[in-house]
C-alpha atoms as a PDB file:
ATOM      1  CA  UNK A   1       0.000   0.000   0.000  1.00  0.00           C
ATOM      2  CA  UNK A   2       1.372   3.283  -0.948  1.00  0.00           C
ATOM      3  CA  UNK A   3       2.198   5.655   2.161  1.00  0.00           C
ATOM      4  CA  UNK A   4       2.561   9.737   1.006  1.00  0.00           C
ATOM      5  CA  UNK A   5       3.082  12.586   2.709  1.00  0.00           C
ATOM      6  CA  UNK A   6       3.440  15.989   2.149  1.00  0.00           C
ATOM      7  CA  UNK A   7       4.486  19.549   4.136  1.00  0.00           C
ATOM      8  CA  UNK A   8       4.873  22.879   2.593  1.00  0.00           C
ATOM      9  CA  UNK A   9       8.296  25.512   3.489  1.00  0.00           C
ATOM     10  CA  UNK A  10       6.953  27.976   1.598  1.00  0.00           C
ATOM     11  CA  UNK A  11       9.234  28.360  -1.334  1.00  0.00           C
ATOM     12  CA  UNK A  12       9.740  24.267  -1.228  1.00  0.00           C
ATOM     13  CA  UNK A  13       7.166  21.669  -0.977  1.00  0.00           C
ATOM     14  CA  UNK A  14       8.133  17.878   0.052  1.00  0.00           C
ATOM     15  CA  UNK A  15       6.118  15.233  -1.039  1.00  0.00           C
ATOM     16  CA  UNK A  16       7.508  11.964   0.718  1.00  0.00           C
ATOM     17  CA  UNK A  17       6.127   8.955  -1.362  1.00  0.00           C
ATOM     18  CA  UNK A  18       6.799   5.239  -0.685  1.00  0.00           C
ATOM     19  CA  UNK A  19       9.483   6.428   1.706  1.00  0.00           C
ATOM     20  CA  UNK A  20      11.363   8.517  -0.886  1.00  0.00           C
ATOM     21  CA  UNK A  21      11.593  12.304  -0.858  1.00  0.00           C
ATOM     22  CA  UNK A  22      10.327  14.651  -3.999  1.00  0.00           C
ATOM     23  CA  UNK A  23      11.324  18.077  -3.606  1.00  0.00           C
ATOM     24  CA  UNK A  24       8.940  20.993  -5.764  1.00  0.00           C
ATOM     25  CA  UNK A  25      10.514  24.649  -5.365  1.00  0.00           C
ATOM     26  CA  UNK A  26       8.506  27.462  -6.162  1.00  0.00           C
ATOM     27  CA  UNK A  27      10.282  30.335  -7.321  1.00  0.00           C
ATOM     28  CA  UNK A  28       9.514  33.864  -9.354  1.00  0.00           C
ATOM     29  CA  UNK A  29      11.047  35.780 -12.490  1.00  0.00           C
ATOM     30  CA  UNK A  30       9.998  39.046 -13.517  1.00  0.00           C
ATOM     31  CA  UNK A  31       8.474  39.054 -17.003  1.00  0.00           C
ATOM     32  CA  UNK A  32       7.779  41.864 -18.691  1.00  0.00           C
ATOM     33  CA  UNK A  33       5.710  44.016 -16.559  1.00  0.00           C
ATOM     34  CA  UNK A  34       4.116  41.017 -14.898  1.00  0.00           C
ATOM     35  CA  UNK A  35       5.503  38.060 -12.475  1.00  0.00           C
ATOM     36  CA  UNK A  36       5.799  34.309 -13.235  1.00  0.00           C
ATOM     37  CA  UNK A  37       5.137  31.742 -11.003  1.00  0.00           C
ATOM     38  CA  UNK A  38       6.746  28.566 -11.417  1.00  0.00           C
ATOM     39  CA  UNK A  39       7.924  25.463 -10.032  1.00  0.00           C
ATOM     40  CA  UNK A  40      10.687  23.093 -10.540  1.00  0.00           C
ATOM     41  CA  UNK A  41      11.892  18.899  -9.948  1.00  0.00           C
ATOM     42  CA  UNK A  42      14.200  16.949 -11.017  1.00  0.00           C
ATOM     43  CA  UNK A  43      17.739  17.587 -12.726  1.00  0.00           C
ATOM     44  CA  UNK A  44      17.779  15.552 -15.742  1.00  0.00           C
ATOM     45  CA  UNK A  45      19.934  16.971 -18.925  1.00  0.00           C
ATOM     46  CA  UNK A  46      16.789  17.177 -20.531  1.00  0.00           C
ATOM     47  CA  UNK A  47      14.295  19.792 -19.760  1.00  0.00           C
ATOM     48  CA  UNK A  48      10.709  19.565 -19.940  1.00  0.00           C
ATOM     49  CA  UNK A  49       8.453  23.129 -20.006  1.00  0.00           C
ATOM     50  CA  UNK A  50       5.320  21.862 -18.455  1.00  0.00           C
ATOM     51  CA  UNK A  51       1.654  24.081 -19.361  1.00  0.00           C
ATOM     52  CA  UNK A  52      -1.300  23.063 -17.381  1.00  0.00           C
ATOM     53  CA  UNK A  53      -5.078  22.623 -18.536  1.00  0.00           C
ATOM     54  CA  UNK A  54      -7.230  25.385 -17.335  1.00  0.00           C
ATOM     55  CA  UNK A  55      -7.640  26.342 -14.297  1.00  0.00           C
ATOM     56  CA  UNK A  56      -5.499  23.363 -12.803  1.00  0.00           C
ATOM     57  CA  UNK A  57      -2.715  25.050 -10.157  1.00  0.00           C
ATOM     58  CA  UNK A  58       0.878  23.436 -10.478  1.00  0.00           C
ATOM     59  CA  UNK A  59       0.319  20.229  -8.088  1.00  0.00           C
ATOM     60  CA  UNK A  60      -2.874  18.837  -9.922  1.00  0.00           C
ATOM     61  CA  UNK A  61      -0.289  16.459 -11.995  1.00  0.00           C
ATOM     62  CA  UNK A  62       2.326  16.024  -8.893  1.00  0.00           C
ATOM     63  CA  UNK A  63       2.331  12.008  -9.229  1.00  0.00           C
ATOM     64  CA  UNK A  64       3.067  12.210 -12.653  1.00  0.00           C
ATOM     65  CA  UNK A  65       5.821  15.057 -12.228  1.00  0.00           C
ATOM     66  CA  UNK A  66       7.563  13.092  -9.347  1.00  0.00           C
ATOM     67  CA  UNK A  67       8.105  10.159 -11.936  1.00  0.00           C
ATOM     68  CA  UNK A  68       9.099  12.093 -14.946  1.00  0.00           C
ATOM     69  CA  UNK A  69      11.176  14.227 -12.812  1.00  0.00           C
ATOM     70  CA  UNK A  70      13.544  10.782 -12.208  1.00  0.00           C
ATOM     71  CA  UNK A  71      14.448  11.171 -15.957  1.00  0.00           C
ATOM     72  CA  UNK A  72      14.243  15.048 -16.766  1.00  0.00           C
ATOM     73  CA  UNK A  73      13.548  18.682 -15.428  1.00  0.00           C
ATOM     74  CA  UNK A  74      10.971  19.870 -15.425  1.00  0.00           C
ATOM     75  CA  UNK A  75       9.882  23.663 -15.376  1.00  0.00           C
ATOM     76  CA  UNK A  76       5.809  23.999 -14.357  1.00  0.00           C
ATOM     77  CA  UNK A  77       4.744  27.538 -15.332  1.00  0.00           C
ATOM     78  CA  UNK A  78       1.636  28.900 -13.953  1.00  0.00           C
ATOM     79  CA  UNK A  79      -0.044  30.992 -16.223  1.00  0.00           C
ATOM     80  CA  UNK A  80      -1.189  34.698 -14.878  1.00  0.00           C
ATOM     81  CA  UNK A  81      -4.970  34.312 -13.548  1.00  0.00           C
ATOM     82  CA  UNK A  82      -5.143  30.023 -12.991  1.00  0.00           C
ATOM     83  CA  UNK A  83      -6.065  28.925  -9.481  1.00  0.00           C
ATOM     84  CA  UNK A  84      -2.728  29.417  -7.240  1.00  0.00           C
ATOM     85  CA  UNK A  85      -1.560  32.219  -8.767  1.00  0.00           C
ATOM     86  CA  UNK A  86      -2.472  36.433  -9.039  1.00  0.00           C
ATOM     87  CA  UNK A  87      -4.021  37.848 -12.353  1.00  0.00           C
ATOM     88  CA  UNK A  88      -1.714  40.465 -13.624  1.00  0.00           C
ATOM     89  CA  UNK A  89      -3.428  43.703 -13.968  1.00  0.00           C
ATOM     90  CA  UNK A  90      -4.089  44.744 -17.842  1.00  0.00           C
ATOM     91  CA  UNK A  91      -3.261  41.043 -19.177  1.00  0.00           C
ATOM     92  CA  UNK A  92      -5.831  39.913 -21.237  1.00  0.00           C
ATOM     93  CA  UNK A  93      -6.723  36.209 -21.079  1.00  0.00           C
ATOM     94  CA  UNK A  94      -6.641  34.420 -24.379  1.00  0.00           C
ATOM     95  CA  UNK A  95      -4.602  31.568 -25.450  1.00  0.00           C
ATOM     96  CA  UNK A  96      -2.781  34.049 -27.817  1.00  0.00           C
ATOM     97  CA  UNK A  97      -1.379  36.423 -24.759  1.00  0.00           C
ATOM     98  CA  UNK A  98      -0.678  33.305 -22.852  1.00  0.00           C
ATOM     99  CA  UNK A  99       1.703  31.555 -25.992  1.00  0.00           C
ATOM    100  CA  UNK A 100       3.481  35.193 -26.017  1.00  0.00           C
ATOM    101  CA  UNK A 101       3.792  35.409 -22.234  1.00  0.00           C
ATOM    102  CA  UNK A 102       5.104  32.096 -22.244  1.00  0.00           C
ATOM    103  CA  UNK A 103       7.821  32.723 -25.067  1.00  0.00           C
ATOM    104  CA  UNK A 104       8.836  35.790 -23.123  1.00  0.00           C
ATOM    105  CA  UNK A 105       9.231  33.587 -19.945  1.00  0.00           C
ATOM    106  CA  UNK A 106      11.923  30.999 -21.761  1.00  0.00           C
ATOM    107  CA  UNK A 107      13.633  33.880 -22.579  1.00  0.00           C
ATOM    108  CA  UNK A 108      13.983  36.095 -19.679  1.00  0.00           C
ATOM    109  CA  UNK A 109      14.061  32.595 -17.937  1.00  0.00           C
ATOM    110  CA  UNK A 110      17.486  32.155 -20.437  1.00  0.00           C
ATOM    111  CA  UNK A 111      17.363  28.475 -20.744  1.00  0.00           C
ATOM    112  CA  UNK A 112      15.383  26.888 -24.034  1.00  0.00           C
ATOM    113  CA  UNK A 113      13.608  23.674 -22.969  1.00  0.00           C
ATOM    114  CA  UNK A 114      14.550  20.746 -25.195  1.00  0.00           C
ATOM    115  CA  UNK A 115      10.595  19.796 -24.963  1.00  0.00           C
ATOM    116  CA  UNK A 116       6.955  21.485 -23.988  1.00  0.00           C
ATOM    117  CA  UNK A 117       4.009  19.486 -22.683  1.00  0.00           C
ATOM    118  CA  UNK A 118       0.773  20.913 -22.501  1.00  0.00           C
ATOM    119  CA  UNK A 119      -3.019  19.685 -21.005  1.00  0.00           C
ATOM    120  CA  UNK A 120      -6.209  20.074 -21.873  1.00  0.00           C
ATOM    121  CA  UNK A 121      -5.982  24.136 -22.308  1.00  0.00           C
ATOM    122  CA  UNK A 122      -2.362  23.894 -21.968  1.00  0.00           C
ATOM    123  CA  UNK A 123      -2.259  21.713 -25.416  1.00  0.00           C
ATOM    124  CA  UNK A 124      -4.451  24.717 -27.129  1.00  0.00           C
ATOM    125  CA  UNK A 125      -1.750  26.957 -25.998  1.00  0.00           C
ATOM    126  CA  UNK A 126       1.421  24.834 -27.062  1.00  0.00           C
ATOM    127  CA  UNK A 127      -0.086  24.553 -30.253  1.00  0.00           C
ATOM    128  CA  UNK A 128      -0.020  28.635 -30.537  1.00  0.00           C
ATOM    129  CA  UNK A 129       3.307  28.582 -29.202  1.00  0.00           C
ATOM    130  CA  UNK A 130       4.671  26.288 -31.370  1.00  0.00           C
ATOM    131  CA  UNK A 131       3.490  26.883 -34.730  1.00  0.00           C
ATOM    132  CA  UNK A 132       4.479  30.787 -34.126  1.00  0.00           C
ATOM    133  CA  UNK A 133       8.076  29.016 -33.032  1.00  0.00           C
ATOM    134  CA  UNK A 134       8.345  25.912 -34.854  1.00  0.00           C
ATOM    135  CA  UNK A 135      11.841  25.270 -34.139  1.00  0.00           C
ATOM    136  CA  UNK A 136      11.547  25.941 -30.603  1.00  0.00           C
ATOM    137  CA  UNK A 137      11.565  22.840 -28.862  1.00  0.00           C
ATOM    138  CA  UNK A 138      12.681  19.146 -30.347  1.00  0.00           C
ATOM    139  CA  UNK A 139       9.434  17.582 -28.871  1.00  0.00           C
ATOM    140  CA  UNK A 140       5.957  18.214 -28.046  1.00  0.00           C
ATOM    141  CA  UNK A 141       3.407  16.235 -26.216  1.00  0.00           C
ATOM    142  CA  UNK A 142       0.006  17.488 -26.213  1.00  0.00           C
ATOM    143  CA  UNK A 143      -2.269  15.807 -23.107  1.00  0.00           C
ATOM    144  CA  UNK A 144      -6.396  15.598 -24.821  1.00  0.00           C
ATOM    145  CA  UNK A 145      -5.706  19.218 -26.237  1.00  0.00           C
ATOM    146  CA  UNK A 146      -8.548  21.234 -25.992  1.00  0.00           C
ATOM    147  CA  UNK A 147      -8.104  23.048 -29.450  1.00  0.00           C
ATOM    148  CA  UNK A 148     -11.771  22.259 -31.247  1.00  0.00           C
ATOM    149  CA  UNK A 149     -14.735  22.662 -29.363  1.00  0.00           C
ATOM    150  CA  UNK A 150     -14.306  21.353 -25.245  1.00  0.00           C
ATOM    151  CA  UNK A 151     -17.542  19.650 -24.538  1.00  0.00           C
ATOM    152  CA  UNK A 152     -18.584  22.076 -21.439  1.00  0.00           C
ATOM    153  CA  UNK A 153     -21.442  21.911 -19.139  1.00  0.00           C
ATOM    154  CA  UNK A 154     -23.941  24.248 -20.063  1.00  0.00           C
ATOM    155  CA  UNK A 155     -24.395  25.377 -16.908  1.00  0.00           C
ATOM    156  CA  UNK A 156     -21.076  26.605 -16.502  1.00  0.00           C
ATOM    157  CA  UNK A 157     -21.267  28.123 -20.182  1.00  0.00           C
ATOM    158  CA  UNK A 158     -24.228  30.207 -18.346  1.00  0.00           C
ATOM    159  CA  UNK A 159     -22.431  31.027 -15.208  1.00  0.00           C
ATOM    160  CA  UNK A 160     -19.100  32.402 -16.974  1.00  0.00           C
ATOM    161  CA  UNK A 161     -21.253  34.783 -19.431  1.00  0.00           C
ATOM    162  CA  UNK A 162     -23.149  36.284 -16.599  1.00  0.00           C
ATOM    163  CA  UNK A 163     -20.722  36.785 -13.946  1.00  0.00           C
ATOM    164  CA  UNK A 164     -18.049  37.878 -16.235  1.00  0.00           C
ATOM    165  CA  UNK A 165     -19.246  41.475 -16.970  1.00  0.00           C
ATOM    166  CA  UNK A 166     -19.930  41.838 -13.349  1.00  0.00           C
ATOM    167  CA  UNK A 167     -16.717  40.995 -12.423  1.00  0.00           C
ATOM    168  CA  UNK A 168     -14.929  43.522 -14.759  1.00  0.00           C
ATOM    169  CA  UNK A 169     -16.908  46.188 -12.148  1.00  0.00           C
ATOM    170  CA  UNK A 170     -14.402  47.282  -9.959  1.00  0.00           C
ATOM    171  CA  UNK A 171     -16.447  47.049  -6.383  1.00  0.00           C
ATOM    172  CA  UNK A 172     -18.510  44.198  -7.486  1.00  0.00           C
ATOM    173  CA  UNK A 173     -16.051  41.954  -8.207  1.00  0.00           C
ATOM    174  CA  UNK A 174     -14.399  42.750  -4.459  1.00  0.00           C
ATOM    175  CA  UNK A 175     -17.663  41.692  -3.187  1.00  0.00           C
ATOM    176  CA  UNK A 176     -18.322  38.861  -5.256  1.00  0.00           C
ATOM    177  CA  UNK A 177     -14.931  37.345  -5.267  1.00  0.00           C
ATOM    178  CA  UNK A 178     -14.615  35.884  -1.518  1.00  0.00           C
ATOM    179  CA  UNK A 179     -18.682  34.674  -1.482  1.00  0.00           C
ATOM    180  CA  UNK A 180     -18.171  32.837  -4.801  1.00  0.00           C
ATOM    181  CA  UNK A 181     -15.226  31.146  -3.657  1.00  0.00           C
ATOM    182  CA  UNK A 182     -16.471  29.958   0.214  1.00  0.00           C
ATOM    183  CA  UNK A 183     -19.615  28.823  -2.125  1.00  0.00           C
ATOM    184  CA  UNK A 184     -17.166  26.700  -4.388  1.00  0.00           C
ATOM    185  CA  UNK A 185     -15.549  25.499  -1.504  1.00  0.00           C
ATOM    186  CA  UNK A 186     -18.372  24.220   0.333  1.00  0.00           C
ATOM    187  CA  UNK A 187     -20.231  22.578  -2.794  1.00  0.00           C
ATOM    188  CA  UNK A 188     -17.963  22.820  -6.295  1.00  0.00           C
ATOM    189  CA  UNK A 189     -14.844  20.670  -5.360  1.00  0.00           C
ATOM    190  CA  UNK A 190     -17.073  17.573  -5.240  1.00  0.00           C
ATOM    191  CA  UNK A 191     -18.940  18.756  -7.885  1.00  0.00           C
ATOM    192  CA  UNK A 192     -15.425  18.885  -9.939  1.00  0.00           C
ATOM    193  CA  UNK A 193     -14.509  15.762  -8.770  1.00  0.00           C
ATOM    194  CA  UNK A 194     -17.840  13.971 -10.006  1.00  0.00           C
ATOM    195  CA  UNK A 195     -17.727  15.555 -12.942  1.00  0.00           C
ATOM    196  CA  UNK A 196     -14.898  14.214 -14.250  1.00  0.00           C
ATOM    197  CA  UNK A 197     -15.211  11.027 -12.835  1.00  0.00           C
ATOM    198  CA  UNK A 198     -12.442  11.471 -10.369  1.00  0.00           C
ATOM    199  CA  UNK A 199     -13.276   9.132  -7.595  1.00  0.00           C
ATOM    200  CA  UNK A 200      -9.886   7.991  -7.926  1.00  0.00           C
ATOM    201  CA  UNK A 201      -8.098  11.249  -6.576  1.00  0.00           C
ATOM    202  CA  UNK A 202      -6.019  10.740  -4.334  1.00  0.00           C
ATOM    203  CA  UNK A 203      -6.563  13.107  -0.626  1.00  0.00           C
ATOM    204  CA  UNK A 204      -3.381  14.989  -1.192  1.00  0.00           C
ATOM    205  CA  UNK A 205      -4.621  15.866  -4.542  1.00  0.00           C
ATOM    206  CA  UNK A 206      -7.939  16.923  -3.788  1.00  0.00           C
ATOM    207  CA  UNK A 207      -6.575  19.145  -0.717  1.00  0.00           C
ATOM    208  CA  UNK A 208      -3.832  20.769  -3.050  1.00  0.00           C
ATOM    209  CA  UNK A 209      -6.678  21.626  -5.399  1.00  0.00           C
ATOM    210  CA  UNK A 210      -8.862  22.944  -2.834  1.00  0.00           C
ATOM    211  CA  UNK A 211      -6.051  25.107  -1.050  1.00  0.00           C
ATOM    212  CA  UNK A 212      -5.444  26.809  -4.541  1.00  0.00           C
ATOM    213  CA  UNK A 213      -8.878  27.801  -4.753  1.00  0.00           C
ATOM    214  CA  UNK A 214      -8.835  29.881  -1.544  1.00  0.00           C
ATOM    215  CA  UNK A 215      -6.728  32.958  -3.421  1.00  0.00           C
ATOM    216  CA  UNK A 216      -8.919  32.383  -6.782  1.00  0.00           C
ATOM    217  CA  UNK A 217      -9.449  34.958  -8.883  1.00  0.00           C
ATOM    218  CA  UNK A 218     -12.806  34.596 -10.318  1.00  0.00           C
ATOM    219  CA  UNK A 219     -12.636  37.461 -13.236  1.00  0.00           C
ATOM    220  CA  UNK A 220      -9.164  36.388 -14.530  1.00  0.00           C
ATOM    221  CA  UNK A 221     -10.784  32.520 -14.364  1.00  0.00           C
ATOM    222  CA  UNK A 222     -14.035  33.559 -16.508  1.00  0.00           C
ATOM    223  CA  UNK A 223     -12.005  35.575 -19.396  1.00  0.00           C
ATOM    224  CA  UNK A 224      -9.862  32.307 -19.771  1.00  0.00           C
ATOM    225  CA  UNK A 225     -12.791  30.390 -19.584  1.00  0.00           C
ATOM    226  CA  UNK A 226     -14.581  32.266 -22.756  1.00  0.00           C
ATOM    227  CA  UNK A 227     -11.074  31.596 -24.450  1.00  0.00           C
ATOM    228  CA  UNK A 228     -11.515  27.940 -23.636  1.00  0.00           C
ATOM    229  CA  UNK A 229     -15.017  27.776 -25.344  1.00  0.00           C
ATOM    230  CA  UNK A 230     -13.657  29.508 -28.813  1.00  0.00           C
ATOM    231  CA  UNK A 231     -12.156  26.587 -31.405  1.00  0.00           C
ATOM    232  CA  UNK A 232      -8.165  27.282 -32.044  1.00  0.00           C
ATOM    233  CA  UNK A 233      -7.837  28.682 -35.405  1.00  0.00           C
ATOM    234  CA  UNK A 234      -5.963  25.777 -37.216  1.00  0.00           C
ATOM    235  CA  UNK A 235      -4.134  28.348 -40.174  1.00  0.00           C
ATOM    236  CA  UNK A 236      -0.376  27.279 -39.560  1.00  0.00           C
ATOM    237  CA  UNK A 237      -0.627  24.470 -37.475  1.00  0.00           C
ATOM    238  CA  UNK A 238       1.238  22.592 -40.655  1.00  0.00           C
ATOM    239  CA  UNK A 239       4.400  24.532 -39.936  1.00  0.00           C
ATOM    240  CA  UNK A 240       4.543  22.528 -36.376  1.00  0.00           C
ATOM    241  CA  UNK A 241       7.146  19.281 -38.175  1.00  0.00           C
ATOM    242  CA  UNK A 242       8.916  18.626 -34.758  1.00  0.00           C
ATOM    243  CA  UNK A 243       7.576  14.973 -33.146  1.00  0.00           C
ATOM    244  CA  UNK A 244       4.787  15.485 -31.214  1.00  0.00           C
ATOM    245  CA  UNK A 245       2.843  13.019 -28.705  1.00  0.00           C
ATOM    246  CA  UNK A 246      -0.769  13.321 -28.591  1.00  0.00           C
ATOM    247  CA  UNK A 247      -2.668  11.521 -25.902  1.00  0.00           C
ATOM    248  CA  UNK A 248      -6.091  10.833 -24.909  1.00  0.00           C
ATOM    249  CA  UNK A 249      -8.153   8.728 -22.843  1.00  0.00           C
ATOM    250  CA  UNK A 250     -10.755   7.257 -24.817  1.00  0.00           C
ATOM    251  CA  UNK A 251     -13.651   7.863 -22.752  1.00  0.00           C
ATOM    252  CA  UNK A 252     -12.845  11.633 -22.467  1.00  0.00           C
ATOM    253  CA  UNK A 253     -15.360  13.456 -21.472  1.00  0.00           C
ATOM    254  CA  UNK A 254     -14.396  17.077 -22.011  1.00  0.00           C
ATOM    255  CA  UNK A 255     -12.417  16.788 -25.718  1.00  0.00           C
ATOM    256  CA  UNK A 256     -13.692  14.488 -28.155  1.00  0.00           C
ATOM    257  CA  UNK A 257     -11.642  11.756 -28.629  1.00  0.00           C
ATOM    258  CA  UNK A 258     -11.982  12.111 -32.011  1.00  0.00           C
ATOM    259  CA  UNK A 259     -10.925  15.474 -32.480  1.00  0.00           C
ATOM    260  CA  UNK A 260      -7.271  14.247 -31.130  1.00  0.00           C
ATOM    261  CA  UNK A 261      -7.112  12.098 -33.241  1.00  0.00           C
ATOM    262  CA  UNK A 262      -7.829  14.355 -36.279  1.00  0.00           C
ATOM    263  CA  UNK A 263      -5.175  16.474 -34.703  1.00  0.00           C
ATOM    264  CA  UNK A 264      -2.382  13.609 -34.939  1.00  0.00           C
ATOM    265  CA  UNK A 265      -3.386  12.301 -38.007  1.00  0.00           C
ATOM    266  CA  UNK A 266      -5.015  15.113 -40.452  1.00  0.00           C
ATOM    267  CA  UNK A 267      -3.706  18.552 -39.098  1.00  0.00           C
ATOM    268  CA  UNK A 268       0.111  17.748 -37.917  1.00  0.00           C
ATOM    269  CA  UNK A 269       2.596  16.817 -39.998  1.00  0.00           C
ATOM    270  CA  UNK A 270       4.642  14.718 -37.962  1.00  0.00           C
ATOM    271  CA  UNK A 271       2.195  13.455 -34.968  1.00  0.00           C
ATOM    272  CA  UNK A 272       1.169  10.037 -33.430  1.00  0.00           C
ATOM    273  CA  UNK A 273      -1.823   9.525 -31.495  1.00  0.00           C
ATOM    274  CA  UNK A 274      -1.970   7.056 -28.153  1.00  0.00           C
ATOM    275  CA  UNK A 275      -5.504   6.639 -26.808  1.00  0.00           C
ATOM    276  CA  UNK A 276      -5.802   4.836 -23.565  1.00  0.00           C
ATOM    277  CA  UNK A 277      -8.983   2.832 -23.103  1.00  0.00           C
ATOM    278  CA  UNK A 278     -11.339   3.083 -20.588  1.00  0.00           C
ATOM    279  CA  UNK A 279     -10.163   6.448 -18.957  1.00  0.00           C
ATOM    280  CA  UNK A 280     -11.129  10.331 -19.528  1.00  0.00           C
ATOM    281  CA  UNK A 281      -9.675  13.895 -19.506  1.00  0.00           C
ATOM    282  CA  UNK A 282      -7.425  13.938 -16.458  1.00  0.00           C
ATOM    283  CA  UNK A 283      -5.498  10.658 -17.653  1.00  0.00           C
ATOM    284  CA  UNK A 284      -2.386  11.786 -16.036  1.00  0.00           C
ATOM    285  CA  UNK A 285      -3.995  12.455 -12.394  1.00  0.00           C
ATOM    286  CA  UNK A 286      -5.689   9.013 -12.707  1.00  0.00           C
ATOM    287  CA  UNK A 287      -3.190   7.262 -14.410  1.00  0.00           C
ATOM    288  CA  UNK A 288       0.228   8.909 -13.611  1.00  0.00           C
ATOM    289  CA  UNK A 289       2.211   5.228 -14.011  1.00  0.00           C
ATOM    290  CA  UNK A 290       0.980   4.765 -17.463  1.00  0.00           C
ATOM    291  CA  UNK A 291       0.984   8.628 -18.374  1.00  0.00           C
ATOM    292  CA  UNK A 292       4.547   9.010 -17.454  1.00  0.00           C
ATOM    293  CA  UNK A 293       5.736   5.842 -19.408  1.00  0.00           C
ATOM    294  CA  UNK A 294       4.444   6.625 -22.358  1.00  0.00           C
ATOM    295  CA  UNK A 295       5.928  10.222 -22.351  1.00  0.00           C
ATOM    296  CA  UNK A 296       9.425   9.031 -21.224  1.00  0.00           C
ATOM    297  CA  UNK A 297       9.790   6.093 -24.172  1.00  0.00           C
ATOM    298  CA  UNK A 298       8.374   8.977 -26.565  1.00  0.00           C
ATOM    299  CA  UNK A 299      10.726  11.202 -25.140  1.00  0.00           C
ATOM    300  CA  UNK A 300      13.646   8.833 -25.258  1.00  0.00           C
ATOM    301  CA  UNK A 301      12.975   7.976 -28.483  1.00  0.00           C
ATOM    302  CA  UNK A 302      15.059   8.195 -31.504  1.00  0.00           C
ATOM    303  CA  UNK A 303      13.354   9.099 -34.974  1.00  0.00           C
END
């Protein structure tokens, strides 16, 4: 039976798994006019840029990580407004901004990371990234990439459009903000969790997710949102020829399955698609063993 732990220093936090010790530092770099968060493991040659779906904070995919992180480095970037992390005042949420704010980040950060992986949202915005910078990384691994049309409850399709222009008022959104969130907290982490079919999650998971929600922005997380509904316009995505990973759990429940694998096989010129039966969206939360396997034998891989 697996025995984990965890306890937060602040700028490090430990996860202690199976007796052995997994070490996540959280540091800061000054881009632009804004600050990025982002957090770091491992200290493999190889360096892996890391872009999570929308609005997961850094530790939603910490099994996974600690694996990976025994073969590479890995460099998770949280994007200005997700859950963890402050909005930066004027950005403007949209996948576009975010692939910009990102390329600004490797290079202010100085270091080019030999590959990108990006989730759900994430994949929507490494596919910006990378066609506008084809030559940028060697490898790409896109994670049920929500570039077509995410299949979204329309409930929360109703709830984004109405608070949003609410939210963009000054005093209402300070008054909004904090009753929204203790609402979420007492009734939408479950929610998420059913949802998504996620009766797997682990506690440590589920409480890392919960503690990020507590500092939520809600306007910053409805903007992205409305970006998350709009299809990725697909003019370009030919110039992306590095090798790229797409993956997908066959019973996905937010991206059609088949919509990845249109991506792999129709739209990207030098993709193959893995689809991994009987599991949904968050494939590497519920299936971090397999997940990371797959990535590090792709990764390893010679053409």
């Amino acid at each position: 039976m697996k025995s984990t732990s965890a306890r937060d220093e602040g700028n490090r936090f430990i996860i202690t798994k199976d007796g052995e010790e997994y070490v996540f530092e959280h540091k800061t770099i000054k881009v632009n006019d804004a600050i990025a968060f982002y957090t770091e493991i491992g200290s493999g040659e190889k360096t892996i840029l890391m872009l999570q779906g929308f609005p997961a904070p850094w530790c939603i995919c910490w099994e996974m990580d600690t694996l990976l992180s025994k073969h590479f480095k890995l460099i998770i970037l949280e994007l200005p407004g997700y859950l963890g992390t402050k909005g930066n005042p004027g950005f403007i949420h949209t996948h576009q901004n975010f692939a910009n704010f990102v390329y600004s980040f490797i290079n202010v950060f100085g270091i080019s990371p030999n590959y990108v992986m990006g989730e759900s949202y994430g994949g929507k915005i490494t596919l910006e990234l990378a066609r506008n910078h084809p030559e940028l990384f060697e490898k790409i691994v896109l994670h049920s990439p929500e570039y077509a049309k995410p299949k979204i409850p329309l409930a929360l399709k109703i709830i984004t459009y109405s608070l949003y222009p609410l939210l963009k008022i000054g005093f209402v959104n300070k008054i909004l903000n904090p009753i929204l969130i203790k609402i979420f907290l007492k009734f939408g982490a479950q929610f998420v969790v059913k949802g998504y079919k996620l009766e797997s999650m682990d506690e440590l998971t589920m409480q890392m997710l919960v503690d990020s929600v507590k500092n939520a922005e809600l306007k910053p997380l409805c903007e992205t949102m409305i970006d998350v509904l709009k299809p990725l316009d697909q003019t370009g995505l030919n110039r992306i020829k590095k090798e790229t990973l797409v993956i997908s759990g066959n019973a996905d429940e937010s991206v059609d399955i088949k919509d990845s694998i249109n991506l792999a096989e129709n739209i990207l010129l030098n993709a193959k698609f893995v689809g991994i039966s009987e599991f949904g969206h968050w494939l590497p939360v519920v299936k971090p063993e397999l997940t990371s396997e797959i990535i590090v034998n792709f990764l390893n891989s010679t053409p």
